[in-house]
C-alpha atoms as a PDB file:
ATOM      1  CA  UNK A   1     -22.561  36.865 -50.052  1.00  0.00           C
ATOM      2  CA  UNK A   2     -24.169  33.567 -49.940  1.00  0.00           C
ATOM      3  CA  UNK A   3     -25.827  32.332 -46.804  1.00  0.00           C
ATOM      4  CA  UNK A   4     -25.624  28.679 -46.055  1.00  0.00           C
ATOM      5  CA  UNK A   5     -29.354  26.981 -45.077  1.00  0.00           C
ATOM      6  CA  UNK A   6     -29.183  26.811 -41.272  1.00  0.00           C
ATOM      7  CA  UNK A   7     -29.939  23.139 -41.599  1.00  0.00           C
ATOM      8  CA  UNK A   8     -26.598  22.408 -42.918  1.00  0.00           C
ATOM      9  CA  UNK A   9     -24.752  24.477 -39.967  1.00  0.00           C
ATOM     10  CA  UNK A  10     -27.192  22.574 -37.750  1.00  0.00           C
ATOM     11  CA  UNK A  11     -25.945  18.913 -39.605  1.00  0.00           C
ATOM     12  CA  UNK A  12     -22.694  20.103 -39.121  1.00  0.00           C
ATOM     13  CA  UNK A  13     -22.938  21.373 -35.606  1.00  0.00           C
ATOM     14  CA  UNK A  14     -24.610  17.959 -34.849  1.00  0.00           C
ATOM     15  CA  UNK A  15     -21.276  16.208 -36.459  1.00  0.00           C
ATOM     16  CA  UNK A  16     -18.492  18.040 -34.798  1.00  0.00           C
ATOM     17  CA  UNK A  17     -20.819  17.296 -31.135  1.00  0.00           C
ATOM     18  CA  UNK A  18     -20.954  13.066 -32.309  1.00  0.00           C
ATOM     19  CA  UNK A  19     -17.042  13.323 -33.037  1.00  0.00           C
ATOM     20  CA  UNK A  20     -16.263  15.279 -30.184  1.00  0.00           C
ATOM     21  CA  UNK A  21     -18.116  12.842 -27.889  1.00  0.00           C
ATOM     22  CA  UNK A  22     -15.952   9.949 -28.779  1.00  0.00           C
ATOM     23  CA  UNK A  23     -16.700   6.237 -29.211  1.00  0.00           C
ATOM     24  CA  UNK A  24     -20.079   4.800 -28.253  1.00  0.00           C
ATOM     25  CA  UNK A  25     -19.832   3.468 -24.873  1.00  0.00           C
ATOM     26  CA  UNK A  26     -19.918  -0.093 -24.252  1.00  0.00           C
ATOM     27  CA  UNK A  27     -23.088  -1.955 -24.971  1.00  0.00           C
ATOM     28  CA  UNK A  28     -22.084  -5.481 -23.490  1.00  0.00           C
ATOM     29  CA  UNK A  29     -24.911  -7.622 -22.443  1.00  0.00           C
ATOM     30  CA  UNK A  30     -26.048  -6.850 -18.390  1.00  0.00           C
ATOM     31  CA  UNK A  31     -25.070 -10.289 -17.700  1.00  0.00           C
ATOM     32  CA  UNK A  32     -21.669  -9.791 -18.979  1.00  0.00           C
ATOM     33  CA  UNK A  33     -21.560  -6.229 -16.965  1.00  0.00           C
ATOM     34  CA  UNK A  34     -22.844  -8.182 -13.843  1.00  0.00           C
ATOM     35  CA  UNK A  35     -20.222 -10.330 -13.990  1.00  0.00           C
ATOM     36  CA  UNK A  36     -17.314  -7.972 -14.213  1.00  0.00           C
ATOM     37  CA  UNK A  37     -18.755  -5.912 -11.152  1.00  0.00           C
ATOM     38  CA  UNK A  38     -19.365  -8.820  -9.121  1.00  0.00           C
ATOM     39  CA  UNK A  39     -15.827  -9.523  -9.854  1.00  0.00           C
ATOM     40  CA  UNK A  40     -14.724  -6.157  -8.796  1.00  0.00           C
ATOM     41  CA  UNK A  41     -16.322  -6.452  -5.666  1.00  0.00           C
ATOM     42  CA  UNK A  42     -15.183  -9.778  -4.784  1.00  0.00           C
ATOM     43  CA  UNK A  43     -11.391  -8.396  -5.302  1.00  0.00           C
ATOM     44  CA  UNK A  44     -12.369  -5.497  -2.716  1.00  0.00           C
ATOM     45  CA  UNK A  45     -13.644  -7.918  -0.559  1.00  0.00           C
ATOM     46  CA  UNK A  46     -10.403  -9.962  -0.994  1.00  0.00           C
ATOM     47  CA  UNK A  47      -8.159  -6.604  -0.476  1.00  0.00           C
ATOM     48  CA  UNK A  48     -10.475  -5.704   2.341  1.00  0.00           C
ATOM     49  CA  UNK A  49      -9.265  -8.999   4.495  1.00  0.00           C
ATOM     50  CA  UNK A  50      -5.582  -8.889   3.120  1.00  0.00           C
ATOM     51  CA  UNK A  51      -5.402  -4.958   4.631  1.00  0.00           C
ATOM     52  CA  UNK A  52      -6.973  -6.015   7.645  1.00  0.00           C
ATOM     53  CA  UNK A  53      -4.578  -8.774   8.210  1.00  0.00           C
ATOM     54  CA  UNK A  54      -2.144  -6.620   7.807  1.00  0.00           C
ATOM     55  CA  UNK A  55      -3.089  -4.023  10.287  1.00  0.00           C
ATOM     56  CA  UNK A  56      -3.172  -6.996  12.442  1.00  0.00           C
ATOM     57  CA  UNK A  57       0.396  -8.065  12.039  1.00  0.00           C
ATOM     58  CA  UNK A  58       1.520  -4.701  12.271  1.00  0.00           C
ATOM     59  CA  UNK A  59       0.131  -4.210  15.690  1.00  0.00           C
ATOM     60  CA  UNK A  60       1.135  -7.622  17.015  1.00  0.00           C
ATOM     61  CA  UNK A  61       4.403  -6.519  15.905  1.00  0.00           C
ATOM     62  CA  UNK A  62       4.083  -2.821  17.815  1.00  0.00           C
ATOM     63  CA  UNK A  63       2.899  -4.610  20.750  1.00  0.00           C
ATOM     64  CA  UNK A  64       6.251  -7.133  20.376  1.00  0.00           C
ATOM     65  CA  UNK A  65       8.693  -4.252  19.884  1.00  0.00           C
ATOM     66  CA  UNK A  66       7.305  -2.170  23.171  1.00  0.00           C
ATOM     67  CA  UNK A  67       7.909  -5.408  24.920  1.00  0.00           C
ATOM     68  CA  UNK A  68      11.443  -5.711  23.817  1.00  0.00           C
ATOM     69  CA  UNK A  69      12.128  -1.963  24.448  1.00  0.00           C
ATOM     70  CA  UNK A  70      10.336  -2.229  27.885  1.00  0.00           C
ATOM     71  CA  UNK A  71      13.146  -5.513  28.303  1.00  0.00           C
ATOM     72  CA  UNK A  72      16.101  -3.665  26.945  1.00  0.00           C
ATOM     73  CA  UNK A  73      15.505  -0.978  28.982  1.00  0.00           C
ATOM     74  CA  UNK A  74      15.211  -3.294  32.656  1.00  0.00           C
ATOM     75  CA  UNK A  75      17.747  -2.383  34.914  1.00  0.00           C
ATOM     76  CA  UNK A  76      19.644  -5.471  35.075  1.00  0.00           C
ATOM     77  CA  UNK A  77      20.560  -5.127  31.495  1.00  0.00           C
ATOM     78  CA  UNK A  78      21.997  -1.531  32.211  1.00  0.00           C
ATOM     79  CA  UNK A  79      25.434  -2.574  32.973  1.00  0.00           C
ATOM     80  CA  UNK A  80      25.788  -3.646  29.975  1.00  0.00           C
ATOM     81  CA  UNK A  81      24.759  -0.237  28.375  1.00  0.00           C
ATOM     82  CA  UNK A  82      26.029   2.235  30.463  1.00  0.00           C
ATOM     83  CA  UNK A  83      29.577   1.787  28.738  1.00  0.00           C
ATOM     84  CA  UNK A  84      29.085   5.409  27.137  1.00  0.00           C
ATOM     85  CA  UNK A  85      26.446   3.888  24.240  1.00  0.00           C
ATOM     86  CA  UNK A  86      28.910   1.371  23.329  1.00  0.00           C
ATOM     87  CA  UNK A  87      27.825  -2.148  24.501  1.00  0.00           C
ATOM     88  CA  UNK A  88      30.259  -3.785  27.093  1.00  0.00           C
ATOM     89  CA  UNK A  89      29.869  -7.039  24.798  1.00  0.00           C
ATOM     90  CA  UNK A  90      30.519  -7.095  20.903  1.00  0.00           C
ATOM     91  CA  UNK A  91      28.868 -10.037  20.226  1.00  0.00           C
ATOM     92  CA  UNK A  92      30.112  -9.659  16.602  1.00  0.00           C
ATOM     93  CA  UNK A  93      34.032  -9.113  17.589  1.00  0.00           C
ATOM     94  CA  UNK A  94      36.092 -11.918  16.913  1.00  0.00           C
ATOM     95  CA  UNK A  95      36.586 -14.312  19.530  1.00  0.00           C
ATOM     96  CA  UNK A  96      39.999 -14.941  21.110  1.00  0.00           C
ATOM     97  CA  UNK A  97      41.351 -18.530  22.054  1.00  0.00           C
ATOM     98  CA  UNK A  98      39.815 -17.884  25.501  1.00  0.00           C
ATOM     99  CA  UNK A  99      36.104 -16.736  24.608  1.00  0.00           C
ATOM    100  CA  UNK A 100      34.849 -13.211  23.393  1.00  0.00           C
ATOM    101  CA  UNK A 101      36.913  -9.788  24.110  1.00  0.00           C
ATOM    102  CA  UNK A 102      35.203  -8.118  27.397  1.00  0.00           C
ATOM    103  CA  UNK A 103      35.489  -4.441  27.093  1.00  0.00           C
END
């Protein structure tokens, strides 16, 4: 049996490692780098305000809803609910010659 030199299995061993490793990574110049991460940042920054204006709306719009449930819910408006769920006044049923149906 023949032996290979252990300098070729190292060569070799050092081959398979470079191809396994995959392409060089990118060697752009720092200003070019520096650019693209200010970028990045400056479209967090952008998404930070957009989210936060969001959470905004959404609680302006909590705050509005409470109100209208705290209004729906006022006693002089509970005639007009107490009919068993069903609304005493469709105000989407046709309206006869004389004005809406009254249930």
């Amino acid at each position: 049996m023949i032996r290979p030199p252990t300098s070729s299995i190292g060569l070799l061993l050092l081959l398979i490692g470079y191809a396994a490793a995959g392409p060089e990574p990118d060697l752009r110049p720092r200003a070019v780098r520096s650019s693209a991460c200010q970028e990045h940042m400056n479209l967090h920054n952008r998404l930070d305000v957009v989210e936060k204006k969001v959470e905004d709306t959404v609680e302006k719009l909590e705050v509005e809803i409470a109100a209208l449930l705290g209004s729906i819910e006022d006693p002089k408006w509970s005639p007009l609910l107490d009919n068993a769920g069903k609304t005493a006044v469709d105000i989407l049923d046709e309206p006869g010659p004389w004005g809406p149906v009254l249930n």
